[in-house]
PDB file of N, CA and C in Angstrom:
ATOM      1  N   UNK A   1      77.663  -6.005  -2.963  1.00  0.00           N
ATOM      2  CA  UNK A   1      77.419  -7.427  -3.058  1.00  0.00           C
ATOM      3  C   UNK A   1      77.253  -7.804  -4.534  1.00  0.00           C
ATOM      4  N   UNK A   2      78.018  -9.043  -4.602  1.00  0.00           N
ATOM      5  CA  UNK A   2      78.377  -9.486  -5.981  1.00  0.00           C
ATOM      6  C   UNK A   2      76.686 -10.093  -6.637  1.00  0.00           C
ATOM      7  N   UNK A   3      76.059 -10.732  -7.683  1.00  0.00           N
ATOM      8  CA  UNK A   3      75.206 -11.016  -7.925  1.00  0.00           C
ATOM      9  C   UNK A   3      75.202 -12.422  -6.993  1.00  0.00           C
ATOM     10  N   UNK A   4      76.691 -13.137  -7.779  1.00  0.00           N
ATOM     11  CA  UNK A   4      77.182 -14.813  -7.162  1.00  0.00           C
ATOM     12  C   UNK A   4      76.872 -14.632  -5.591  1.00  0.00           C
ATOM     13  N   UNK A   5      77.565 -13.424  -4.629  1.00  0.00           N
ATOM     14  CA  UNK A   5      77.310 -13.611  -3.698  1.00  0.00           C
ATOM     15  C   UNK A   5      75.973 -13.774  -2.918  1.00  0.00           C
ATOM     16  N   UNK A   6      75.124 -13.051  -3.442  1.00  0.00           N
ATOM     17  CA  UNK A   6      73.336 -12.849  -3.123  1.00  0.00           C
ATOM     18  C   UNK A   6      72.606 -14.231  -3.535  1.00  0.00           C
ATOM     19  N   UNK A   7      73.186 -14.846  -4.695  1.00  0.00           N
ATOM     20  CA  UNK A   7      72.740 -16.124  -4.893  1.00  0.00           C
ATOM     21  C   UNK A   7      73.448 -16.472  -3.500  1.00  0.00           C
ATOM     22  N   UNK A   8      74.572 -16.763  -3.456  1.00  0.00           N
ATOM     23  CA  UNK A   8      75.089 -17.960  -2.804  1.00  0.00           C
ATOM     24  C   UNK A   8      74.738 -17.960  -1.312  1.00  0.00           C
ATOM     25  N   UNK A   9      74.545 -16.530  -0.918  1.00  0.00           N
ATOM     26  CA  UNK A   9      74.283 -16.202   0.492  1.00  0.00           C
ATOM     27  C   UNK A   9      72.585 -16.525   0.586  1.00  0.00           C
ATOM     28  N   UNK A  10      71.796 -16.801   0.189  1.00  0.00           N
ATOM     29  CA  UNK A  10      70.401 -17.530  -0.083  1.00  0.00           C
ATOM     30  C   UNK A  10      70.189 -19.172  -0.375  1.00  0.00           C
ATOM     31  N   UNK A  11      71.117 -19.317  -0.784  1.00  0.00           N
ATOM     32  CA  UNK A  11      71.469 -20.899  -0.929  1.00  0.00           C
ATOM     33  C   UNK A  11      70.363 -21.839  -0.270  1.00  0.00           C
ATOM     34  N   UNK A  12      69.800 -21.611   0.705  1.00  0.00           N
ATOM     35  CA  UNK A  12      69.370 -22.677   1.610  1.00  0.00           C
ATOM     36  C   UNK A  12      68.078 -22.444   1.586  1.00  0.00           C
ATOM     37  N   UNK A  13      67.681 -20.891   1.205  1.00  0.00           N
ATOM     38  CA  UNK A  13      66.086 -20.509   1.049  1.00  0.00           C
ATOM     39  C   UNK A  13      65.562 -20.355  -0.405  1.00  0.00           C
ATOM     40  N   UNK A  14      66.637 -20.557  -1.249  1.00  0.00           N
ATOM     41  CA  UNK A  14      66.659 -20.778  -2.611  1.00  0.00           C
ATOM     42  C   UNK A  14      65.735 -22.454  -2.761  1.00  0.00           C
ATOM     43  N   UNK A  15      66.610 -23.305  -2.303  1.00  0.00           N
ATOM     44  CA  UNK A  15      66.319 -24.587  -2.429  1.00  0.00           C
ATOM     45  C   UNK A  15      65.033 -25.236  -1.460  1.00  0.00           C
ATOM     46  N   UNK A  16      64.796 -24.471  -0.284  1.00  0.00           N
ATOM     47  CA  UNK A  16      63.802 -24.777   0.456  1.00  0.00           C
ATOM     48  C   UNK A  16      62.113 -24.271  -0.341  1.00  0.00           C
ATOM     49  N   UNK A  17      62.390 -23.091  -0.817  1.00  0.00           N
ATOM     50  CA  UNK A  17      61.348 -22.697  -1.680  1.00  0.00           C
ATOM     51  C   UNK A  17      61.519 -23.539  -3.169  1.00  0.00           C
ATOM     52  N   UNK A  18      62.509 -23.954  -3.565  1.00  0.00           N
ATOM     53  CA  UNK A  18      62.372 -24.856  -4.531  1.00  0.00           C
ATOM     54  C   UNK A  18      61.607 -26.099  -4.494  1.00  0.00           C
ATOM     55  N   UNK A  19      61.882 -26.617  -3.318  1.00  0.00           N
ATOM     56  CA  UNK A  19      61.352 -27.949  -2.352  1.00  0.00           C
ATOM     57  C   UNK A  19      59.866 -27.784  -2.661  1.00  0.00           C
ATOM     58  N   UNK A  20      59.520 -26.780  -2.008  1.00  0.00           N
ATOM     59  CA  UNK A  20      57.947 -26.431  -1.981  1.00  0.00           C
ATOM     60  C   UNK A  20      57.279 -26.490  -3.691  1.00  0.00           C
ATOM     61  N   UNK A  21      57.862 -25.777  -3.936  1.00  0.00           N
ATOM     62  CA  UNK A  21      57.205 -25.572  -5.578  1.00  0.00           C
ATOM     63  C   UNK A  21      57.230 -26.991  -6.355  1.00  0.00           C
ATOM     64  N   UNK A  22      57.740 -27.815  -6.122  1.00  0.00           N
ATOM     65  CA  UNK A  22      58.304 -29.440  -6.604  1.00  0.00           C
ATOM     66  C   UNK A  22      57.229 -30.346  -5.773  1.00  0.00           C
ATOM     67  N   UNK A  23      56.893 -29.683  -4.229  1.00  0.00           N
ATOM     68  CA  UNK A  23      55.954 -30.788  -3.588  1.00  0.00           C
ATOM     69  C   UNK A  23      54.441 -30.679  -4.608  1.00  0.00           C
ATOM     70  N   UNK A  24      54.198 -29.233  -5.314  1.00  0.00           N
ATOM     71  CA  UNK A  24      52.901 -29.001  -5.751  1.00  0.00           C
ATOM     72  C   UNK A  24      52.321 -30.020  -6.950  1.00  0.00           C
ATOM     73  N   UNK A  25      51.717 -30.672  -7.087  1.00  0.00           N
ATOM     74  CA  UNK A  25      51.636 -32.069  -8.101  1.00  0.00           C
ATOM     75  C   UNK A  25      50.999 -31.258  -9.031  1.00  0.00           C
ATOM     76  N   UNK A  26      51.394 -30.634  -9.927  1.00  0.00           N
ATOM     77  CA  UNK A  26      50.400 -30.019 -11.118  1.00  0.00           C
ATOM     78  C   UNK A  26      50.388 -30.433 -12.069  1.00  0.00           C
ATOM     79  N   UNK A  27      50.100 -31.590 -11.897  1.00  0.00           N
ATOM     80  CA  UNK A  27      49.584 -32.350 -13.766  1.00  0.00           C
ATOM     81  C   UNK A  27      48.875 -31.777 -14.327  1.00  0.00           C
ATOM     82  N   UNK A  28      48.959 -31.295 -15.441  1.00  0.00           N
ATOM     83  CA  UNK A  28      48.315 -30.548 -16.000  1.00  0.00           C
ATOM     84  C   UNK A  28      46.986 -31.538 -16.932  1.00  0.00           C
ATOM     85  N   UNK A  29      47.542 -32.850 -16.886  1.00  0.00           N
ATOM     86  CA  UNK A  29      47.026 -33.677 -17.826  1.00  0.00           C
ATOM     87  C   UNK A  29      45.833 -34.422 -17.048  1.00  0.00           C
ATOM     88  N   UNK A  30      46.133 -34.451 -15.914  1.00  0.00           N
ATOM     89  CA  UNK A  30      44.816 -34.701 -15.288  1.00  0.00           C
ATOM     90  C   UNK A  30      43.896 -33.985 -14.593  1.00  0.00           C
ATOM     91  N   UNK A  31      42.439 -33.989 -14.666  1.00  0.00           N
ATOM     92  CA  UNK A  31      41.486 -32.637 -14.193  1.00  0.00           C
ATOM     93  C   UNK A  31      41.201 -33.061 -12.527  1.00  0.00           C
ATOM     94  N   UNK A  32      42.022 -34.052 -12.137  1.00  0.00           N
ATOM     95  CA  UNK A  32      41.792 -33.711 -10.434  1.00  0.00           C
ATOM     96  C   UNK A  32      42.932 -33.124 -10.051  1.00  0.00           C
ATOM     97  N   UNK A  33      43.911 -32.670 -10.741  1.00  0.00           N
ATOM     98  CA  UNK A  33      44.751 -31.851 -10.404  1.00  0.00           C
ATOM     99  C   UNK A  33      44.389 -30.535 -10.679  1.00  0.00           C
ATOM    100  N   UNK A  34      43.754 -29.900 -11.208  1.00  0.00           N
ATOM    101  CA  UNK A  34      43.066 -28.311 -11.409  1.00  0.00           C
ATOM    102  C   UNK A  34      43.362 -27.911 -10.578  1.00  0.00           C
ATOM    103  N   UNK A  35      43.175 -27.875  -9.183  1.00  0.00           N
ATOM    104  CA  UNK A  35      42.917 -26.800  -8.317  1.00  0.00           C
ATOM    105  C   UNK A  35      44.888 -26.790  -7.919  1.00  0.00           C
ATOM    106  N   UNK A  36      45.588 -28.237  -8.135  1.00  0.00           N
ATOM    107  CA  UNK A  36      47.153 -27.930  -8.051  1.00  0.00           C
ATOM    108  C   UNK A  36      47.671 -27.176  -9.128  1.00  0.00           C
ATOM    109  N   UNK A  37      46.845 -27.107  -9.902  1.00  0.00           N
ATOM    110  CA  UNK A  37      47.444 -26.528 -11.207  1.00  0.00           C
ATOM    111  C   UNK A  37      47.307 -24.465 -10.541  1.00  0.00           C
ATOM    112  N   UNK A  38      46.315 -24.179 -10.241  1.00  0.00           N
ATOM    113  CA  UNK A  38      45.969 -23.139  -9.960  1.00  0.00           C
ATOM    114  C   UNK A  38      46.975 -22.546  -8.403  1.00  0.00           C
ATOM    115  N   UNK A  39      47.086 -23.624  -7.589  1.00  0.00           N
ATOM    116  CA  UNK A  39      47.867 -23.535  -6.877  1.00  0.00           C
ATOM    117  C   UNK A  39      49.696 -23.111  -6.919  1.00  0.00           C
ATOM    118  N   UNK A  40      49.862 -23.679  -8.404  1.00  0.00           N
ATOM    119  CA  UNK A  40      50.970 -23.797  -8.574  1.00  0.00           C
ATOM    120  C   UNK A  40      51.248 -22.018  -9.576  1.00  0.00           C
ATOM    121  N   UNK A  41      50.134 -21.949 -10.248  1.00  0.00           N
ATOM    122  CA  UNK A  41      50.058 -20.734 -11.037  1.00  0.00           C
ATOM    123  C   UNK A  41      50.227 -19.340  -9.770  1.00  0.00           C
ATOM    124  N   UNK A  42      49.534 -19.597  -8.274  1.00  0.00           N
ATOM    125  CA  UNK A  42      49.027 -18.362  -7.281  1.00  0.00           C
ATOM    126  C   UNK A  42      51.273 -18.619  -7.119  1.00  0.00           C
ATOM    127  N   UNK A  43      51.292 -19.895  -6.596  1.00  0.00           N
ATOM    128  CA  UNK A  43      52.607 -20.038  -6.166  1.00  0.00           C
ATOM    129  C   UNK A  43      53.702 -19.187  -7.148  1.00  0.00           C
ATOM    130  N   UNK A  44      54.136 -19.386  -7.997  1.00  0.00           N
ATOM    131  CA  UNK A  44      54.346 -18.543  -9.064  1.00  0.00           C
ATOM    132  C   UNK A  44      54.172 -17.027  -8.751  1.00  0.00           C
ATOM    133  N   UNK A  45      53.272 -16.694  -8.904  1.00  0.00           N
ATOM    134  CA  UNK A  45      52.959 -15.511  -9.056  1.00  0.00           C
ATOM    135  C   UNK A  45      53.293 -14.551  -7.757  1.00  0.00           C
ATOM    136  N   UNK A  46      53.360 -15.468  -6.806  1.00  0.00           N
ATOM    137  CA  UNK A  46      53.604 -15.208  -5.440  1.00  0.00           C
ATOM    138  C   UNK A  46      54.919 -14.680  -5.284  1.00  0.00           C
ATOM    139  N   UNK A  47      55.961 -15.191  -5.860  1.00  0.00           N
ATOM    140  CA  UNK A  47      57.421 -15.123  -5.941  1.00  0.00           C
ATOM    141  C   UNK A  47      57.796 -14.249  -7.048  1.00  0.00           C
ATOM    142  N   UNK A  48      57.085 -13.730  -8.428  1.00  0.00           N
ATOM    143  CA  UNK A  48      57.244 -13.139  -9.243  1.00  0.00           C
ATOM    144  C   UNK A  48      56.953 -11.526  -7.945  1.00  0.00           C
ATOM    145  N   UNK A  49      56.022 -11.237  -7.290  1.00  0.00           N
ATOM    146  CA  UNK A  49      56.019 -10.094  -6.652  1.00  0.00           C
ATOM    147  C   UNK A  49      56.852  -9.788  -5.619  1.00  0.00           C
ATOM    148  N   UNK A  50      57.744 -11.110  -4.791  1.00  0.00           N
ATOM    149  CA  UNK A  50      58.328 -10.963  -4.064  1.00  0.00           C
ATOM    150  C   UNK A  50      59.986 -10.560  -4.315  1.00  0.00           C
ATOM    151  N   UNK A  51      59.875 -11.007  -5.645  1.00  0.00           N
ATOM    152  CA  UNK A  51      60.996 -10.349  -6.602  1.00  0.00           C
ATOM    153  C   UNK A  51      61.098  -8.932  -6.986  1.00  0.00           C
ATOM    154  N   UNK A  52      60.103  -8.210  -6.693  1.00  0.00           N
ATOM    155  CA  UNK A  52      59.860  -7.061  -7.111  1.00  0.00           C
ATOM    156  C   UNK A  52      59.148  -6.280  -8.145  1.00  0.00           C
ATOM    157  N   UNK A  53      58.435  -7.667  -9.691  1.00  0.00           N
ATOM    158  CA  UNK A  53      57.597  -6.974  -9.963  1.00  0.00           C
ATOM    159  C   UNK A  53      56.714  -6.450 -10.156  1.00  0.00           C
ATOM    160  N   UNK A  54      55.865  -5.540 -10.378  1.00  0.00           N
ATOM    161  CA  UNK A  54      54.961  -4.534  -9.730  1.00  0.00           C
ATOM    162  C   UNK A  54      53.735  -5.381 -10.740  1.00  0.00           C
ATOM    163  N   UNK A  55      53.898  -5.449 -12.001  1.00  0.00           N
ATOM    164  CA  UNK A  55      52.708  -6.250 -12.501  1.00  0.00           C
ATOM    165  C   UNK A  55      52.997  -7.133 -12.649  1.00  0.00           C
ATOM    166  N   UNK A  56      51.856  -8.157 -12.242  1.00  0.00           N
ATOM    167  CA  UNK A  56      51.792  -9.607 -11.819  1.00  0.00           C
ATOM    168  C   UNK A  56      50.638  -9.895 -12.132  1.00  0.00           C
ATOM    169  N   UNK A  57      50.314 -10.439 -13.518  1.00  0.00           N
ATOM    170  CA  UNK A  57      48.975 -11.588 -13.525  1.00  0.00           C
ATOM    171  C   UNK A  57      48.423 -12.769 -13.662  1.00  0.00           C
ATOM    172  N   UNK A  58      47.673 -13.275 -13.105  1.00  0.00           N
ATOM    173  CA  UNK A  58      47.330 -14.623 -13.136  1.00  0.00           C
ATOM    174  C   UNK A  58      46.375 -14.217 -14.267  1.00  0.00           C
ATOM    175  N   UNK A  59      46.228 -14.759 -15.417  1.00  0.00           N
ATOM    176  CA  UNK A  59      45.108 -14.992 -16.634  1.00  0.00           C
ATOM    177  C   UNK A  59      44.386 -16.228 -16.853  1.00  0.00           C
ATOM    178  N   UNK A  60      43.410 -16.428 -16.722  1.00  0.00           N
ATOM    179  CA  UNK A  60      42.423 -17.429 -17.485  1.00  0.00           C
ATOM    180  C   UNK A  60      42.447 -17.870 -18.533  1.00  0.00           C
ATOM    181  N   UNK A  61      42.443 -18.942 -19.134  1.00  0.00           N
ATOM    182  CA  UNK A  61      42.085 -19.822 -20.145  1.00  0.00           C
ATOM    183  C   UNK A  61      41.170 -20.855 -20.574  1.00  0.00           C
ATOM    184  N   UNK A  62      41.615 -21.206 -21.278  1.00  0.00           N
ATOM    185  CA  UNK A  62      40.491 -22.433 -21.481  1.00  0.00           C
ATOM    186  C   UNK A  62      40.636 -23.792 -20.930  1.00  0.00           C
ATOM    187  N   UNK A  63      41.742 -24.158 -20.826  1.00  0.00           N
ATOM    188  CA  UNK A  63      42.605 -25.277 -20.337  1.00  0.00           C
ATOM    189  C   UNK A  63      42.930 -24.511 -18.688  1.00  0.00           C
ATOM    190  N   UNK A  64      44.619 -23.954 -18.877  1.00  0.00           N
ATOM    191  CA  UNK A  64      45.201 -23.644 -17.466  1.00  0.00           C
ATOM    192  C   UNK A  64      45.392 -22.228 -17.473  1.00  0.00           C
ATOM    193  N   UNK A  65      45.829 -21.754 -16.348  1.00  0.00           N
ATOM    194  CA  UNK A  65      46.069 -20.132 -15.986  1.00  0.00           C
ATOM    195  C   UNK A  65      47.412 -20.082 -16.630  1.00  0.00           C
ATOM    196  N   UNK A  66      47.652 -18.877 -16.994  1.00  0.00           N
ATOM    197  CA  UNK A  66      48.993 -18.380 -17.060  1.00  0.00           C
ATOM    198  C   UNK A  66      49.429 -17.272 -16.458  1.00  0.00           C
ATOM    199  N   UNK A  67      50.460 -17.486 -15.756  1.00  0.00           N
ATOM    200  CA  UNK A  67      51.280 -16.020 -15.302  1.00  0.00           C
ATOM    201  C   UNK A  67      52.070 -15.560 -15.990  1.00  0.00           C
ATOM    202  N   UNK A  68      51.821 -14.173 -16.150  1.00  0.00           N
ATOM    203  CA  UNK A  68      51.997 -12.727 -16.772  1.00  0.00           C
ATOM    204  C   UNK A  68      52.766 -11.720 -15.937  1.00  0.00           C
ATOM    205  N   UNK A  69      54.268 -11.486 -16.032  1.00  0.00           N
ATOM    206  CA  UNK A  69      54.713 -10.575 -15.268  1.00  0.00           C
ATOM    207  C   UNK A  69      55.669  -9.490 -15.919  1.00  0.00           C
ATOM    208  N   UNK A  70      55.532  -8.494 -15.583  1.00  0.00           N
ATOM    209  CA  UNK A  70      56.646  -7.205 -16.673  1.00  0.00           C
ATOM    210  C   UNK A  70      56.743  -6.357 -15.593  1.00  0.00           C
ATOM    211  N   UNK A  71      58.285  -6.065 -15.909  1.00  0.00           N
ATOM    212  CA  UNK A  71      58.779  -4.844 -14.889  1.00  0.00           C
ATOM    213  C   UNK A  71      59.433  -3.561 -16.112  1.00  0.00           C
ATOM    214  N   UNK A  72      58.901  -2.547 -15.792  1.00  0.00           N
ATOM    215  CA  UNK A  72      59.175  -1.759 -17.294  1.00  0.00           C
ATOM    216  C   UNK A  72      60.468  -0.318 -16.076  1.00  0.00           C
ATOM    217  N   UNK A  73      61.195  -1.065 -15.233  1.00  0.00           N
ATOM    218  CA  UNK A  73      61.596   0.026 -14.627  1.00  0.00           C
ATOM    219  C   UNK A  73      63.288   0.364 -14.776  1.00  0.00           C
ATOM    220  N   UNK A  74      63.605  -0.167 -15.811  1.00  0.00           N
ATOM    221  CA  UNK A  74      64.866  -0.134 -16.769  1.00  0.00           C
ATOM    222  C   UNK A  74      64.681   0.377 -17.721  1.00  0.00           C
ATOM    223  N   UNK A  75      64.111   2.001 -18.354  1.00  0.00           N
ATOM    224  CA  UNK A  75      64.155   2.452 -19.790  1.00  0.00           C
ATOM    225  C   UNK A  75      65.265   2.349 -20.136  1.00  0.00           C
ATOM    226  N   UNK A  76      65.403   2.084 -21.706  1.00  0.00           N
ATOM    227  CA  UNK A  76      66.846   1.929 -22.157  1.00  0.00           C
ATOM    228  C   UNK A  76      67.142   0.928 -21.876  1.00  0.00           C
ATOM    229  N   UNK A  77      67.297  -0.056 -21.286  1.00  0.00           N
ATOM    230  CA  UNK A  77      67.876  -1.207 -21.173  1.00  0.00           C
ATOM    231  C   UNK A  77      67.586  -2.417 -21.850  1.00  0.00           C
ATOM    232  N   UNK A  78      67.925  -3.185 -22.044  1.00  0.00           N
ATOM    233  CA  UNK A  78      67.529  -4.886 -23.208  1.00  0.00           C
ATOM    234  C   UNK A  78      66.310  -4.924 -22.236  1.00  0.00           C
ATOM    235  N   UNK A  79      65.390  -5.696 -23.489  1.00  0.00           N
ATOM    236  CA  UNK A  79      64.333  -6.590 -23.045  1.00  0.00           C
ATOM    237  C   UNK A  79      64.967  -7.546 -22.958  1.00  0.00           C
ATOM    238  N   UNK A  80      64.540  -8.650 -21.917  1.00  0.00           N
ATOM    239  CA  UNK A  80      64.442  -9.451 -21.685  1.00  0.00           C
ATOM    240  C   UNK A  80      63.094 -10.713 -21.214  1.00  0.00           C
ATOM    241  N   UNK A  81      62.905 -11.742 -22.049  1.00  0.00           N
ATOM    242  CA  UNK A  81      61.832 -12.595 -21.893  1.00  0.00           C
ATOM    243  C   UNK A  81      62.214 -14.024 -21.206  1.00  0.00           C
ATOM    244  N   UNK A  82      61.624 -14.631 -20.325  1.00  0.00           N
ATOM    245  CA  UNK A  82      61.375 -16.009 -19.941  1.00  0.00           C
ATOM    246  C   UNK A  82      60.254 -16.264 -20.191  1.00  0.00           C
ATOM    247  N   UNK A  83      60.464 -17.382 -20.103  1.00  0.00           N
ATOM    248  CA  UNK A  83      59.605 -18.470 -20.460  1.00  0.00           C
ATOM    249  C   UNK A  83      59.551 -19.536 -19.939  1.00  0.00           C
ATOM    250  N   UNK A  84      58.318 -20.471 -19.197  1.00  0.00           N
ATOM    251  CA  UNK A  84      58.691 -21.587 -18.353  1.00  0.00           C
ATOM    252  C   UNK A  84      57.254 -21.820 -18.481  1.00  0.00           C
ATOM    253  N   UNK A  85      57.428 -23.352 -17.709  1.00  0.00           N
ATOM    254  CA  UNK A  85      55.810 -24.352 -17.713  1.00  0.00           C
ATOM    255  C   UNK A  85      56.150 -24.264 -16.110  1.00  0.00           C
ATOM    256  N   UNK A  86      55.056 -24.177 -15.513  1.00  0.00           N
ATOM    257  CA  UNK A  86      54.861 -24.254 -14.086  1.00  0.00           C
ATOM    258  C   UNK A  86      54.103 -25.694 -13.919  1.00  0.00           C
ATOM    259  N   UNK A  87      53.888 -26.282 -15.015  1.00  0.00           N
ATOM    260  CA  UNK A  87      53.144 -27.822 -15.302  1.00  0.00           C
ATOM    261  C   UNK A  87      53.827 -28.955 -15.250  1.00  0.00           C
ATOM    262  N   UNK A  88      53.589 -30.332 -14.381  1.00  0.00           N
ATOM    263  CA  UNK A  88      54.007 -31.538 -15.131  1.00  0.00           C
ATOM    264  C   UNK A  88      53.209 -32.142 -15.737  1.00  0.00           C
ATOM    265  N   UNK A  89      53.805 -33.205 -16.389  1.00  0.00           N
ATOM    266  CA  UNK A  89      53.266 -34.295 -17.166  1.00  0.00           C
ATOM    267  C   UNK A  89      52.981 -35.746 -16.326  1.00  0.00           C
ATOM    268  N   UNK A  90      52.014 -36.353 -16.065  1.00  0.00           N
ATOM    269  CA  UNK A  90      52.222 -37.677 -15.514  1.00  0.00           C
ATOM    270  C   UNK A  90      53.013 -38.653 -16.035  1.00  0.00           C
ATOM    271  N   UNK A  91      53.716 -39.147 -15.007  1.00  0.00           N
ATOM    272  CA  UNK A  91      54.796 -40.302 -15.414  1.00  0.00           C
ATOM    273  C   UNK A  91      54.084 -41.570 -16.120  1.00  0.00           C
ATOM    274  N   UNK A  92      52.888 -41.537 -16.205  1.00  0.00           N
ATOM    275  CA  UNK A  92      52.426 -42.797 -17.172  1.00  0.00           C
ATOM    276  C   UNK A  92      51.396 -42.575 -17.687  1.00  0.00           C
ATOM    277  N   UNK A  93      51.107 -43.078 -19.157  1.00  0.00           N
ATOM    278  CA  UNK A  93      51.866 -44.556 -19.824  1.00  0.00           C
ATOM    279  C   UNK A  93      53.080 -44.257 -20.233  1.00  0.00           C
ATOM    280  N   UNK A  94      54.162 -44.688 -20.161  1.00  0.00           N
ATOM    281  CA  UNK A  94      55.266 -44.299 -20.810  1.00  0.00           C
ATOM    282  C   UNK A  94      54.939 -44.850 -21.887  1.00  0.00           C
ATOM    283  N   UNK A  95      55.618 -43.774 -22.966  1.00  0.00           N
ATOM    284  CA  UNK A  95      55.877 -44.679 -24.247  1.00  0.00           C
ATOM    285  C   UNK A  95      57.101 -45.430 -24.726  1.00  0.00           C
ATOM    286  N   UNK A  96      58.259 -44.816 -24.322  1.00  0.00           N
ATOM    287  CA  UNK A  96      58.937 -45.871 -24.307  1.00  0.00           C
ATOM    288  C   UNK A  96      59.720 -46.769 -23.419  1.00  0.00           C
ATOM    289  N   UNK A  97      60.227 -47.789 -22.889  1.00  0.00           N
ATOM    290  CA  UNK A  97      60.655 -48.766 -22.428  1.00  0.00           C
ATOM    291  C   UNK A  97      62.302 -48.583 -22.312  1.00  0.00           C
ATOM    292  N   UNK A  98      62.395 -47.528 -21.148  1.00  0.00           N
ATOM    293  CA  UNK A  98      63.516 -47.067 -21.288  1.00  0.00           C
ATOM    294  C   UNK A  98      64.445 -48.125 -20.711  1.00  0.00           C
ATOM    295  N   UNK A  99      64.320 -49.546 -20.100  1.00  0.00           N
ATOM    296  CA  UNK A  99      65.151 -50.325 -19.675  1.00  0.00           C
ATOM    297  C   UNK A  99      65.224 -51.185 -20.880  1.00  0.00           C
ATOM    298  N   UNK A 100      65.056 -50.630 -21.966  1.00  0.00           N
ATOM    299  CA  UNK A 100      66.084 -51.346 -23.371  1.00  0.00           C
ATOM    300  C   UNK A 100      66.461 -50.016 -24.291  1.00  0.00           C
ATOM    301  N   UNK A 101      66.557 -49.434 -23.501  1.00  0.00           N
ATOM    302  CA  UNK A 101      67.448 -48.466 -24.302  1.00  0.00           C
ATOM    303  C   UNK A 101      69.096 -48.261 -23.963  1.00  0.00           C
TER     304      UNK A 101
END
């Protein structure tokens, strides 16, 4: 099985778990969202193990959690890093007035 094919043959549980992760409101900018924020960090982390790798951490901060994940089971092979916000931003105040742009 091709990589394309394993994507494509998931297609529908790809996007349904996408669905979910998009319903989680994690503003990061507002503190009655905390516990979505944390929600969204377990969510995360949830799918980082179901992927297969073996260390998986949720870390503490001062602000929000971050997830921490490394799979070291390719010696010899490229590192590779991602990087992503599991956070939104609230849609207001906007600053700018995008119906005159």
């Amino acid at each position: 099985m091709t990589l394309t094919e394993f994507i494509e043959g998931r297609r529908e549980q790809h996007l349904i778990e996408l669905c979910d992760f998009l319903r989680i409101p994690s503003v990061s900018a507002k503190t009655e969202h905390k516990p979505d924020i944390e929600r969204a960090a377990k969510w995360v982390a949830e799918r980082l193990r179901s992927a297969g790798f073996k260390t998986v951490e949720i870390v503490s901060t001062n602000l929000h959690p971050l997830v921490y994940a490394e799979s070291l089971e390719a010696p010899g092979k490229p590192t590779v890093l991602f990087y992503g916000h599991y956070d939104v931003q609230p849609p207001e105040p906007r600053s700018v007035d995008f119906s005159r742009v």
